[in-house]
N, C-alpha and C. Protein backbone atom coordinates (compact mmCIF):
# COMPACT_ATOMS: atom_id res chain seq x y z
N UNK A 1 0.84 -1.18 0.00
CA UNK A 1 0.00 0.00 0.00
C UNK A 1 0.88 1.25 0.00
N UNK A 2 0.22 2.02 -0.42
CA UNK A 2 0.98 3.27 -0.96
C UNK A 2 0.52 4.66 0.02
N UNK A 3 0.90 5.15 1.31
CA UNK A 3 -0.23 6.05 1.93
C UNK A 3 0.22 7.12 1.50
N UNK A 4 -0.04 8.48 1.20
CA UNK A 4 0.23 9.64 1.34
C UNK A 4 -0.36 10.17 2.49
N UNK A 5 0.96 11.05 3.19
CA UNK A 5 0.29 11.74 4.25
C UNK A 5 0.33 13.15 4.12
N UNK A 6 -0.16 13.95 4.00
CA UNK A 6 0.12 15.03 3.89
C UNK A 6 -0.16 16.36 5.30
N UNK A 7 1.04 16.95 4.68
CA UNK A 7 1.24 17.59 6.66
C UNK A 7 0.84 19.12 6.11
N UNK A 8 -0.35 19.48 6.88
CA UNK A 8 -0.60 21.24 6.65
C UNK A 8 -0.32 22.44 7.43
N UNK A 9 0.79 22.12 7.88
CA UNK A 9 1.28 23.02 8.59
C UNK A 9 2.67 23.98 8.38
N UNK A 10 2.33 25.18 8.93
CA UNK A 10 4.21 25.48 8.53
C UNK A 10 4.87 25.54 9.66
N UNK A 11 4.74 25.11 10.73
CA UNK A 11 5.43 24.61 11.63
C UNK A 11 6.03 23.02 11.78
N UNK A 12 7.11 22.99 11.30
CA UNK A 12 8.07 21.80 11.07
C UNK A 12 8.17 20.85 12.57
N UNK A 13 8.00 21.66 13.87
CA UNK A 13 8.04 20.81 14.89
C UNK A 13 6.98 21.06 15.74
N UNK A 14 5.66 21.41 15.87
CA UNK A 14 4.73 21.42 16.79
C UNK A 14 4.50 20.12 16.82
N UNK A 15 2.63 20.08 17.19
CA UNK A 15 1.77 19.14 17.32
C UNK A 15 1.00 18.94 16.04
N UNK A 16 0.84 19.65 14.83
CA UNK A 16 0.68 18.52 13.71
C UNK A 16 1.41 17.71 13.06
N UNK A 17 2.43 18.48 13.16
CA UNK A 17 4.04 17.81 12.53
C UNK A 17 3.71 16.19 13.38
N UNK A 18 4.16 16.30 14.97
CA UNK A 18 3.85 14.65 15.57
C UNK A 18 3.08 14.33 14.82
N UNK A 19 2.01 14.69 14.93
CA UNK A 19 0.70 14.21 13.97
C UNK A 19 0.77 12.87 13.29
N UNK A 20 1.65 13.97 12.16
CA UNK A 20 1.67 13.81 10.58
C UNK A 20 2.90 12.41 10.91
N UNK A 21 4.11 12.66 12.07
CA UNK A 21 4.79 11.48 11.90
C UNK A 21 4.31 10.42 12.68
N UNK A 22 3.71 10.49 13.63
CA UNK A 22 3.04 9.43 14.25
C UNK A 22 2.01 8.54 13.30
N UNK A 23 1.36 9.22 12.22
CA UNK A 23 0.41 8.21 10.96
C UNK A 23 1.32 7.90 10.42
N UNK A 24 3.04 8.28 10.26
CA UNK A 24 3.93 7.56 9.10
C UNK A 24 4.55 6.38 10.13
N UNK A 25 4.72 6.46 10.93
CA UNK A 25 5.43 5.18 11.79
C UNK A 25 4.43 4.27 12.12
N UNK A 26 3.28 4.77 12.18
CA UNK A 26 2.12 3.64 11.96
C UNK A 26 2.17 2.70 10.73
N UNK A 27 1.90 3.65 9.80
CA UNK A 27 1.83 3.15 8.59
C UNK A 27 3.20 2.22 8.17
N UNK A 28 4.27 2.68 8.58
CA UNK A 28 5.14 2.09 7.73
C UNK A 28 5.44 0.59 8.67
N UNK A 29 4.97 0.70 10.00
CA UNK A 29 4.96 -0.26 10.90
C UNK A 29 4.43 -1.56 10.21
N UNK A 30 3.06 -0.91 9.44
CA UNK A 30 2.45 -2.35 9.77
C UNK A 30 2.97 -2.54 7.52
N UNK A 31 3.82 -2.03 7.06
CA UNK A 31 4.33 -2.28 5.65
C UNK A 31 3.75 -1.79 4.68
N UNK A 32 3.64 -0.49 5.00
CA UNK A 32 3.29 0.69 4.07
C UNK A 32 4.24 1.33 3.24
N UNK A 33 4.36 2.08 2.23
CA UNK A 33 5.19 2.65 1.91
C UNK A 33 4.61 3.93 1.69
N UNK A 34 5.04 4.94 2.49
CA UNK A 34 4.79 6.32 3.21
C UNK A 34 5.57 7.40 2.15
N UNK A 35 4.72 8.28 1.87
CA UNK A 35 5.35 9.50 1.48
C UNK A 35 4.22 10.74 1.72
N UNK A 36 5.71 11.44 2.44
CA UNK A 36 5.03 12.45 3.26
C UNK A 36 5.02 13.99 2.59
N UNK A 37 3.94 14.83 2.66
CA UNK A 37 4.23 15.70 1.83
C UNK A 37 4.22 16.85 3.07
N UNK A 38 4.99 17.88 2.76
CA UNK A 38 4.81 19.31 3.91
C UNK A 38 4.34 20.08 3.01
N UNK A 39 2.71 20.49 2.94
CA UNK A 39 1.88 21.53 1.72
C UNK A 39 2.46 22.17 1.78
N UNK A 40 2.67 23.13 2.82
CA UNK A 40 3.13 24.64 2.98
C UNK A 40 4.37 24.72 2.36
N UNK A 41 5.13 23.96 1.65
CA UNK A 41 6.15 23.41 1.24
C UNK A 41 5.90 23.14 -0.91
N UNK A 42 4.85 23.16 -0.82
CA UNK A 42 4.20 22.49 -2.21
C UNK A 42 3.81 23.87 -2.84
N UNK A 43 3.81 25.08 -2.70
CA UNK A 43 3.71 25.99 -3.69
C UNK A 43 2.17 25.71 -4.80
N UNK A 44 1.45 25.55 -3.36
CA UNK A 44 -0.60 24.96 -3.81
C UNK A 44 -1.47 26.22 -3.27
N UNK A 45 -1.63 27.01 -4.63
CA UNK A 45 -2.33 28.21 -3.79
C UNK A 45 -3.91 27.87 -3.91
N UNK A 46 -4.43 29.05 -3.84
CA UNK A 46 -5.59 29.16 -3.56
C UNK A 46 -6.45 29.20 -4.93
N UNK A 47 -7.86 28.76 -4.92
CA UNK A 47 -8.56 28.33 -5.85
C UNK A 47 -9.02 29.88 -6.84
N UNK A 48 -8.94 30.14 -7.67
CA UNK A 48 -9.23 31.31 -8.48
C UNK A 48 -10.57 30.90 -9.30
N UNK A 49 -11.55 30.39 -8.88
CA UNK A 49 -13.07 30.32 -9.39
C UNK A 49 -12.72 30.63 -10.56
N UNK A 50 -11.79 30.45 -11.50
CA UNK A 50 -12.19 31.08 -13.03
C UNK A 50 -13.45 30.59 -13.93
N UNK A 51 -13.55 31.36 -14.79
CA UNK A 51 -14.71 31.58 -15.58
C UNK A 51 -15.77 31.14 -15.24
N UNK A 52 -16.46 32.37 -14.03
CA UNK A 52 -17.52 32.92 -13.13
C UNK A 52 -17.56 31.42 -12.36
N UNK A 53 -16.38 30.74 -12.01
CA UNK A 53 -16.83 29.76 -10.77
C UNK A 53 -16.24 28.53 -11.30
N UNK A 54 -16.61 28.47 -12.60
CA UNK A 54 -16.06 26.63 -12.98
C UNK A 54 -15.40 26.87 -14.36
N UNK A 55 -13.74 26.71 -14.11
CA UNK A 55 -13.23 26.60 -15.30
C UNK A 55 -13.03 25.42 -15.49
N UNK A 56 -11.53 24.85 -15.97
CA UNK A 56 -11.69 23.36 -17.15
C UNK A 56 -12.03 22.44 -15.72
N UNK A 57 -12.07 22.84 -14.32
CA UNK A 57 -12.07 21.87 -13.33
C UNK A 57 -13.46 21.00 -13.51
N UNK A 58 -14.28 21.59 -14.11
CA UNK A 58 -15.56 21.30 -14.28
C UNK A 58 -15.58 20.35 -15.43
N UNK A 59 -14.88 20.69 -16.74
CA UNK A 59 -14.76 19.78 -18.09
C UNK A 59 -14.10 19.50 -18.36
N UNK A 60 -12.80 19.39 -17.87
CA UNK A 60 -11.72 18.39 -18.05
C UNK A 60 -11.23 17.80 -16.56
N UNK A 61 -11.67 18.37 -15.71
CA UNK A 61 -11.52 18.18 -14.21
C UNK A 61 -9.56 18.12 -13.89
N UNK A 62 -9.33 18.89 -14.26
CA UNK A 62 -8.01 19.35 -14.53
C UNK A 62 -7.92 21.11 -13.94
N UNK A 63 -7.11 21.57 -13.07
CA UNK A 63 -6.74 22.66 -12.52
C UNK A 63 -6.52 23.69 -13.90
N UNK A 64 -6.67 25.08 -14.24
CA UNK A 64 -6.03 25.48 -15.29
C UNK A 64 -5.11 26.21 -14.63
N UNK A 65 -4.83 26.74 -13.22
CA UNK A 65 -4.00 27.42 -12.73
C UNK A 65 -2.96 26.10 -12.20
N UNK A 66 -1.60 27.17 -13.06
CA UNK A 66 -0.47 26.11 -12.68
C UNK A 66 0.16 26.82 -11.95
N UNK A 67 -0.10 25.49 -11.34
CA UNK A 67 1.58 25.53 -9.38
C UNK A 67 1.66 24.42 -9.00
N UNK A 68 2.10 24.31 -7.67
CA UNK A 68 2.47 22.90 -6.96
C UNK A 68 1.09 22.00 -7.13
N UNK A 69 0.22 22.20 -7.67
CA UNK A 69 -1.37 21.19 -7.22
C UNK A 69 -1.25 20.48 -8.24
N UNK A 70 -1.01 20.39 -9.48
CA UNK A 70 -0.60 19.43 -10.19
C UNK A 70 -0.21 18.03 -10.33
N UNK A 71 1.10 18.12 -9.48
CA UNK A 71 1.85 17.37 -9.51
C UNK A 71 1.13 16.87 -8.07
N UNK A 72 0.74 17.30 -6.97
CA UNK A 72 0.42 16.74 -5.82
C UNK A 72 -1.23 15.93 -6.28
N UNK A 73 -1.88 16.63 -6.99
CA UNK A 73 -3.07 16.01 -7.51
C UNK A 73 -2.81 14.50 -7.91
N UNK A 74 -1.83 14.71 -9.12
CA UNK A 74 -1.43 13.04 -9.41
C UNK A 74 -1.03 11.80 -8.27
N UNK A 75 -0.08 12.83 -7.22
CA UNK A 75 0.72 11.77 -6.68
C UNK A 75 -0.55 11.43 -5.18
N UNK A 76 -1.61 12.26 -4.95
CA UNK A 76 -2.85 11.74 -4.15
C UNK A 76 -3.59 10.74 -4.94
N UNK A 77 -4.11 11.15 -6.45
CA UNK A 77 -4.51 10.12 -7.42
C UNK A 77 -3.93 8.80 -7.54
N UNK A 78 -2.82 8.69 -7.14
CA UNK A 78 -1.68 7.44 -7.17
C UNK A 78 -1.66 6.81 -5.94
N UNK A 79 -2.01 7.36 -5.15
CA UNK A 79 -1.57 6.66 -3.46
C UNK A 79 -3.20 5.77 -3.19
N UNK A 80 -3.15 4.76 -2.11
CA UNK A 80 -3.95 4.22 -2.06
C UNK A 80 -4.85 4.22 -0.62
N UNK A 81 -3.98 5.01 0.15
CA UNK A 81 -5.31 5.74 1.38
C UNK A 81 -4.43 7.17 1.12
N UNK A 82 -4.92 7.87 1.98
CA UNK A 82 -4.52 9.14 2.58
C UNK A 82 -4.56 9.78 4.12
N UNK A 83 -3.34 10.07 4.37
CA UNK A 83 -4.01 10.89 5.70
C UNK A 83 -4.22 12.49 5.79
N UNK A 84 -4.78 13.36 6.25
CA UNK A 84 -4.72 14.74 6.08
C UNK A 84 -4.48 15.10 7.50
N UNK A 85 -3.42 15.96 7.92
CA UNK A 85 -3.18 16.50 9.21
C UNK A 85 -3.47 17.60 9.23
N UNK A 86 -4.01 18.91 9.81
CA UNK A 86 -3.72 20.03 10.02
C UNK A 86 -3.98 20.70 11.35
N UNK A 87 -3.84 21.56 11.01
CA UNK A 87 -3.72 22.30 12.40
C UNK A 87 -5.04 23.26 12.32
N UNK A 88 -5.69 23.74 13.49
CA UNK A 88 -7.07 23.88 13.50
C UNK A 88 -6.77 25.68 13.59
N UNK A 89 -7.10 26.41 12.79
CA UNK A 89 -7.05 27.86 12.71
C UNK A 89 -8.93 28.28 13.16
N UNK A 90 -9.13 28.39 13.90
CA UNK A 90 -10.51 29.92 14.06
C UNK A 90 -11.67 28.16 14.01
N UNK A 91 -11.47 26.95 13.91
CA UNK A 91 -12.46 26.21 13.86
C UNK A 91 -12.09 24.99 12.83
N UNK A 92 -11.16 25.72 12.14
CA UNK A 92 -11.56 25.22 10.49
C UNK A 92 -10.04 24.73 10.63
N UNK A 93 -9.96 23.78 8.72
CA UNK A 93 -8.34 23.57 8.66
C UNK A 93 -7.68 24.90 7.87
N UNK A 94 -6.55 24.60 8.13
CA UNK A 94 -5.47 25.87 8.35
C UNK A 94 -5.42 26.25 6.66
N UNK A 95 -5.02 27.40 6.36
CA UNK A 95 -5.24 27.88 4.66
C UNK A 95 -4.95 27.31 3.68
N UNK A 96 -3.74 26.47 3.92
CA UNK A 96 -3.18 25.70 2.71
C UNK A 96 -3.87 24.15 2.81
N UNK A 97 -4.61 23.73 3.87
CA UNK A 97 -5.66 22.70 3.84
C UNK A 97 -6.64 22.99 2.91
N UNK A 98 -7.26 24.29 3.01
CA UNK A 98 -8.08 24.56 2.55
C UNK A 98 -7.95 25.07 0.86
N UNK A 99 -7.27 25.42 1.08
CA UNK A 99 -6.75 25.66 -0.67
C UNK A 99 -6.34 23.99 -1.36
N UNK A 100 -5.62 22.95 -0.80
CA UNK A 100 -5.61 22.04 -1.51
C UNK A 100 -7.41 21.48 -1.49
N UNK A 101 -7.50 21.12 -0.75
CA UNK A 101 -9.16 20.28 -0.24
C UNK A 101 -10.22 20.91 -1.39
N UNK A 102 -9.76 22.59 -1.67
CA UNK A 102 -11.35 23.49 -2.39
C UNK A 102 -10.80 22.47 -3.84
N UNK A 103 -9.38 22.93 -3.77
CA UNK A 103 -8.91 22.64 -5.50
C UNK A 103 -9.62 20.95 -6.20
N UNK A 104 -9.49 20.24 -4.63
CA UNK A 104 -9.48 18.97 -5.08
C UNK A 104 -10.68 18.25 -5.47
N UNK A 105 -11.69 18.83 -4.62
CA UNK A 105 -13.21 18.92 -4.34
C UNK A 105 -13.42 19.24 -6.38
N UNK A 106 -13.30 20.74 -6.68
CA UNK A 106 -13.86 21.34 -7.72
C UNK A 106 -13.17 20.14 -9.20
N UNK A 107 -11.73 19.55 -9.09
CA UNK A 107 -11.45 18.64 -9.93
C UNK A 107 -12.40 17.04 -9.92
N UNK A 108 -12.31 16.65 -8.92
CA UNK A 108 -13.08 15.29 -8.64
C UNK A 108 -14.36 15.30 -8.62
N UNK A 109 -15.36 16.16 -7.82
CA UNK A 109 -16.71 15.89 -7.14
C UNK A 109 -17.35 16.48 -8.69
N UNK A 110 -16.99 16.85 -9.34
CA UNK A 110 -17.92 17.41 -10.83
C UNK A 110 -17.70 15.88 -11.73
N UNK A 111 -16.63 15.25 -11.32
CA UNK A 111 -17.04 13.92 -12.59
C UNK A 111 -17.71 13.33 -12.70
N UNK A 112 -18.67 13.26 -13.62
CA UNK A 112 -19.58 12.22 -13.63
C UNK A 112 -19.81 10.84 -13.60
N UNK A 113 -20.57 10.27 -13.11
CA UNK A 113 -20.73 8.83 -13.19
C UNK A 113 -20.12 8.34 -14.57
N UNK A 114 -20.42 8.47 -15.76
CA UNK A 114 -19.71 7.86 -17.06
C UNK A 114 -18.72 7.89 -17.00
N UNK A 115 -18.07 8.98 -16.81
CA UNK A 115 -16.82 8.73 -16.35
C UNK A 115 -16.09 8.22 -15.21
N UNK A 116 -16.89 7.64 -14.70
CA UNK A 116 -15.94 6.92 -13.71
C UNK A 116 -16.42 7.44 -12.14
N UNK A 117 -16.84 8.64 -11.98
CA UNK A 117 -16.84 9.65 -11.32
C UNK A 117 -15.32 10.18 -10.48
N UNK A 118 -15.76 10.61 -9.21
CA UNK A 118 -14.55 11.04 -8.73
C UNK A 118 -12.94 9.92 -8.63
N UNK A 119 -12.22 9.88 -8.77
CA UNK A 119 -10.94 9.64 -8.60
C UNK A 119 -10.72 9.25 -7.64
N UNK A 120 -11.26 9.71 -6.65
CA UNK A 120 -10.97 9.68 -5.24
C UNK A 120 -11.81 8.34 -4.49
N UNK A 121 -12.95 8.31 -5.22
CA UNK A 121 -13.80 7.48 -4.64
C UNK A 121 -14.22 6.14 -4.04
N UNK A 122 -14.24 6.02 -2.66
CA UNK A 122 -13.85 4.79 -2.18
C UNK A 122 -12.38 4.62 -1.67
N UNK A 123 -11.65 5.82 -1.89
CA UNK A 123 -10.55 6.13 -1.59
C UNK A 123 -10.17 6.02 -0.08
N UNK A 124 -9.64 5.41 1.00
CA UNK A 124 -9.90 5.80 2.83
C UNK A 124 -9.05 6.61 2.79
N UNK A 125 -9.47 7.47 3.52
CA UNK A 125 -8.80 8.30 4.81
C UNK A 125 -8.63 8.89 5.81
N UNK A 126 -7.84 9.38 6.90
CA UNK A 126 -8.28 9.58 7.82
C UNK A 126 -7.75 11.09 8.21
N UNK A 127 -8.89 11.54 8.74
CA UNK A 127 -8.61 13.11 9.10
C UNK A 127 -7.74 13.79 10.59
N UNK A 128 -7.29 13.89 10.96
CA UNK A 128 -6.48 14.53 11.60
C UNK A 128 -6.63 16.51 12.23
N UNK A 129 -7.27 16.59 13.12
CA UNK A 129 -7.27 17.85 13.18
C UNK A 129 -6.86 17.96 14.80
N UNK A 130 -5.73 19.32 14.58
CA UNK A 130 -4.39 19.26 15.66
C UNK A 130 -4.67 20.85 16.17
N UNK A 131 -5.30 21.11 17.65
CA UNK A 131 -5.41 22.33 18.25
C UNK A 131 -4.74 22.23 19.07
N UNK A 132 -3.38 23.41 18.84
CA UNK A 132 -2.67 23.72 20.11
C UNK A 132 -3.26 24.70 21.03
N UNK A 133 -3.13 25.96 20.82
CA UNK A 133 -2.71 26.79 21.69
C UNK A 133 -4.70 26.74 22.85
N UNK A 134 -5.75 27.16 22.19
CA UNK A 134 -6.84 26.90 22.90
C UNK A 134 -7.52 25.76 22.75
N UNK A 135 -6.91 24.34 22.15
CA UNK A 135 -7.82 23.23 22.29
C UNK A 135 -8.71 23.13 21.56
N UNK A 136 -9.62 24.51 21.04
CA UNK A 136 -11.15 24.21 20.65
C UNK A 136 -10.95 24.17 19.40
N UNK A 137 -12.22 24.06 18.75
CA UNK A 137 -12.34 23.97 17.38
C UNK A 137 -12.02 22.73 16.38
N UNK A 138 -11.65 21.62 16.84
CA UNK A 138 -11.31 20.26 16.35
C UNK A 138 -12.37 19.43 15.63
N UNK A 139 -13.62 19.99 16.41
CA UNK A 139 -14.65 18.80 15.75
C UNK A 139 -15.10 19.50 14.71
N UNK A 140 -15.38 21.28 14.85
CA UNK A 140 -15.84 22.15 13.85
C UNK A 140 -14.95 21.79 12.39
N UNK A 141 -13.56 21.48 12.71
CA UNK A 141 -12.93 21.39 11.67
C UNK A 141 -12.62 20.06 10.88
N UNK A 142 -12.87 18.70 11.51
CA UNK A 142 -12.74 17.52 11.33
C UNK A 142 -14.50 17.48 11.07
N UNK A 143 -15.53 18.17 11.18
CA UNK A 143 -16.78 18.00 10.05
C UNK A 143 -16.58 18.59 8.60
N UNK A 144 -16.10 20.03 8.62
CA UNK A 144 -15.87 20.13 7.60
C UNK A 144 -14.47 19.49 6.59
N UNK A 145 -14.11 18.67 7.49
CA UNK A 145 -13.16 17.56 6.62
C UNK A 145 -13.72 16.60 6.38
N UNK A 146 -14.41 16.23 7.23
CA UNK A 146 -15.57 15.01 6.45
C UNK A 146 -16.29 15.64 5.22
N UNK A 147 -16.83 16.31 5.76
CA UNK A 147 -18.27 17.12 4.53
C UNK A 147 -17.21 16.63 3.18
N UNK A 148 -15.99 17.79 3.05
CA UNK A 148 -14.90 17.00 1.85
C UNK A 148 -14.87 16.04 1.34
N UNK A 149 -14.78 15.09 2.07
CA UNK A 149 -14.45 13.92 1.63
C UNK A 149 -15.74 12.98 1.31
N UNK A 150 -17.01 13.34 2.04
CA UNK A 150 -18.48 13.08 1.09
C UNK A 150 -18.69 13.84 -0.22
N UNK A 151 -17.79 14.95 -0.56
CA UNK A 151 -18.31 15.53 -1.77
C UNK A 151 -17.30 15.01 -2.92
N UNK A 152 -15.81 14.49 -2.38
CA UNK A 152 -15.19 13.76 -3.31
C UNK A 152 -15.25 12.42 -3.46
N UNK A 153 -16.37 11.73 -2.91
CA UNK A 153 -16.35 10.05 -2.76
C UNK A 153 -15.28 9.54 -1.81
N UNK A 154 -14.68 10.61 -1.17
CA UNK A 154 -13.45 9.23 -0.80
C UNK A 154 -14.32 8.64 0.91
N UNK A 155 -13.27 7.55 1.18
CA UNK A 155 -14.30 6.81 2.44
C UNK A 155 -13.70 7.27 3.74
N UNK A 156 -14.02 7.73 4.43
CA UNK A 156 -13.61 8.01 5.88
C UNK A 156 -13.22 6.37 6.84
N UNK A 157 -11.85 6.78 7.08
CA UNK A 157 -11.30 5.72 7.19
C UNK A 157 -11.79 5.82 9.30
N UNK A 158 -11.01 7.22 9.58
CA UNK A 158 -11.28 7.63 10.95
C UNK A 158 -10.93 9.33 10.94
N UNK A 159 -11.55 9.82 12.00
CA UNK A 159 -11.61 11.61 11.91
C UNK A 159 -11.24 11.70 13.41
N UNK A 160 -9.98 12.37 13.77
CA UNK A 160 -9.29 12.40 14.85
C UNK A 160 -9.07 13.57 15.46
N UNK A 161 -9.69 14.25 16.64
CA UNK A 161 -9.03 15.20 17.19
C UNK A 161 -8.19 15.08 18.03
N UNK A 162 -7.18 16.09 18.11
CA UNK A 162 -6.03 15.84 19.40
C UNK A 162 -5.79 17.43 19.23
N UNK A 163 -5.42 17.88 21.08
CA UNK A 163 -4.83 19.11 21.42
C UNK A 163 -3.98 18.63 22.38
N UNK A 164 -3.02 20.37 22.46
CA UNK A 164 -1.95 19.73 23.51
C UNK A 164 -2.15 18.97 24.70
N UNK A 165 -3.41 18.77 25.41
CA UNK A 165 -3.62 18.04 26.39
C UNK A 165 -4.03 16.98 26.39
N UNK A 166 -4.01 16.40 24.84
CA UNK A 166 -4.52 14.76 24.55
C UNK A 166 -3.79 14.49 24.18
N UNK A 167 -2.40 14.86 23.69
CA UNK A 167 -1.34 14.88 23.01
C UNK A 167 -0.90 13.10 22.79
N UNK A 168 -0.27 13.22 23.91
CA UNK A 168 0.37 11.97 24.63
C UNK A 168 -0.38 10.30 23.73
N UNK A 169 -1.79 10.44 24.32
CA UNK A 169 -2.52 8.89 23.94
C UNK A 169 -3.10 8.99 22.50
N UNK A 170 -3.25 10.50 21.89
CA UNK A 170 -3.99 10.76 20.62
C UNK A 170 -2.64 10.46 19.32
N UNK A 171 -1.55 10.61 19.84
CA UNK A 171 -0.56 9.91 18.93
C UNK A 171 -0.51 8.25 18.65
N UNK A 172 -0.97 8.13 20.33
CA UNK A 172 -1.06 6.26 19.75
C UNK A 172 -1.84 6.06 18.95
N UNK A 173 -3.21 6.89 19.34
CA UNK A 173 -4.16 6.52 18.62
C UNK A 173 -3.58 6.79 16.75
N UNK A 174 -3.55 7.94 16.60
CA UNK A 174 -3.10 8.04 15.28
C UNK A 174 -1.93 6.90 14.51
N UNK A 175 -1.05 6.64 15.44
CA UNK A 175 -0.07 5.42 15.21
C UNK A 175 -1.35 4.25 14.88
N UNK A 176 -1.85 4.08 15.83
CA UNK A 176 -2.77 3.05 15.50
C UNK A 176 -3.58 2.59 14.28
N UNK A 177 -4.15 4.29 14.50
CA UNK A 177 -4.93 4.21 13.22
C UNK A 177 -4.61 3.79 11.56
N UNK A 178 -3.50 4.93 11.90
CA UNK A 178 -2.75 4.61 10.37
C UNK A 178 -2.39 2.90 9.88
N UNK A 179 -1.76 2.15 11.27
CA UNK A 179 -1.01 0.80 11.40
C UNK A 179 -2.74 0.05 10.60
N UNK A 180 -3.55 0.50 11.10
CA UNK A 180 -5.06 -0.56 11.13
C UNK A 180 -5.56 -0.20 9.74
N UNK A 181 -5.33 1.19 9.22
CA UNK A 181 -5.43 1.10 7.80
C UNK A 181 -4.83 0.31 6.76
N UNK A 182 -3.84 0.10 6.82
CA UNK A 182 -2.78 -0.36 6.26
C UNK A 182 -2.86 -2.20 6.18
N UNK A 183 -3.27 -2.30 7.57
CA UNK A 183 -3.74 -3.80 7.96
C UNK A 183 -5.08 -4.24 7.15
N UNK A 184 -6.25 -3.24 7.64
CA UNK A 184 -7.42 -3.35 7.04
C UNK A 184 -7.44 -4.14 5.21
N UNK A 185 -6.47 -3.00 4.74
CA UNK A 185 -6.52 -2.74 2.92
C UNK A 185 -6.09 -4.26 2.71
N UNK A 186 -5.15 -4.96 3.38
CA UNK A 186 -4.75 -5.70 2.98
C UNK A 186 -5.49 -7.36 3.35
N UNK A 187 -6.57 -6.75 4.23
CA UNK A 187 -7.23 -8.21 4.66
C UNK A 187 -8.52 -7.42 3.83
N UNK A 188 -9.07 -6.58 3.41
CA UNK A 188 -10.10 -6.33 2.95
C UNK A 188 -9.93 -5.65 1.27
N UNK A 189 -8.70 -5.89 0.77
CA UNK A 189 -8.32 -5.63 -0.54
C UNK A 189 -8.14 -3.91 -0.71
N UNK A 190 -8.05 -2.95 -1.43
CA UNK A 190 -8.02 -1.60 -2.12
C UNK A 190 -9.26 -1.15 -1.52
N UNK A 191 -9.18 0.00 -0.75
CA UNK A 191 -10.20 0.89 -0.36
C UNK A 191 -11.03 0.03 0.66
């Protein structure tokens, strides 16, 4: 199995960063092969609604604004779960969550059934949402990471909150989780 994890933070050593490595030592535990991405790192901006809302994302389901989403589009298209970490800003996930997630949503969730539909679909993964400094806002932001992932088909594998004061057992859990995905795919086949 192939996981991508992708880390949304630009803090290289807080509490999403653990996060993000605690689902890779899971994963690679139970014989995954892990590649980790740092967005804030990926040069994935923000969605430009072209032509009044739906450009080729709609009819070719292809980005027309080129940057880092490209190439990260394919290599999520290629992997066979996913994890998403971020860090919880005002409720929600943090900007560059949200700029990959809008981009990914407007490419996938418009394909139609003939075609296959979304890309993503049936896809697991598991959500990750990381509040340091006041704790709150985790579940506000791990729904609207679900809602996502009902509008791109993919399957909710598990939706995880942790703040600095769950820190400690919410890493096992995430170790866990990731390890049980990985286990799952392979006693229950792809997705």
């Amino acid at each position: 199995m192939n996981l991508i994890i992708i880390h949304c933070s630009p803090n290289g050593d807080g509490l999403t960063a653990a996060c993000a490595s605690a689902a890779a030592d899971g994963a690679r535990h139970a014989g995954a092969s892990v590649e980790e991405v740092k967005l804030n790192e990926s040069a994935v901006g923000i969605c430009q609604a072209c032509n009044r809302g739906w450009g080729e994302c709609q009819s070719v389901h292809e980005c027309q604004v080129q940057d880092g989403f490209q190439a990260l589009h394919q290599r999520i298209l290629a992997g066979d779960a996913l994890v998403v970490v971020t860090p919880v800003y005002w409720g929600e996930m943090s900007e560059s969550a949200k700029a990959l997630t809008d981009r990914l949503r407007r490419c996938e969730a418009s394909r139609e059934e003939e075609m296959g539909g979304s890309r993503l679909k049936g896809k697991p993964y598991i959500a990750v949402a990381a509040a340091g400094g006041t704790g709150n806002g985790t579940m506000t932001c791990l729904s609207s990471m679900e809602r996502w992932g009902q509008h791109v088909g993919a399957r909710v594998f598990d939706l995880i909150p942790v703040n600095r004061w769950t820190r400690t057992y919410k890493l096992d859990c995430i170790r866990s989780a990731a390890y049980e995905l990985v286990e799952s795919s392979g006693r229950n086949g792809p997705g």
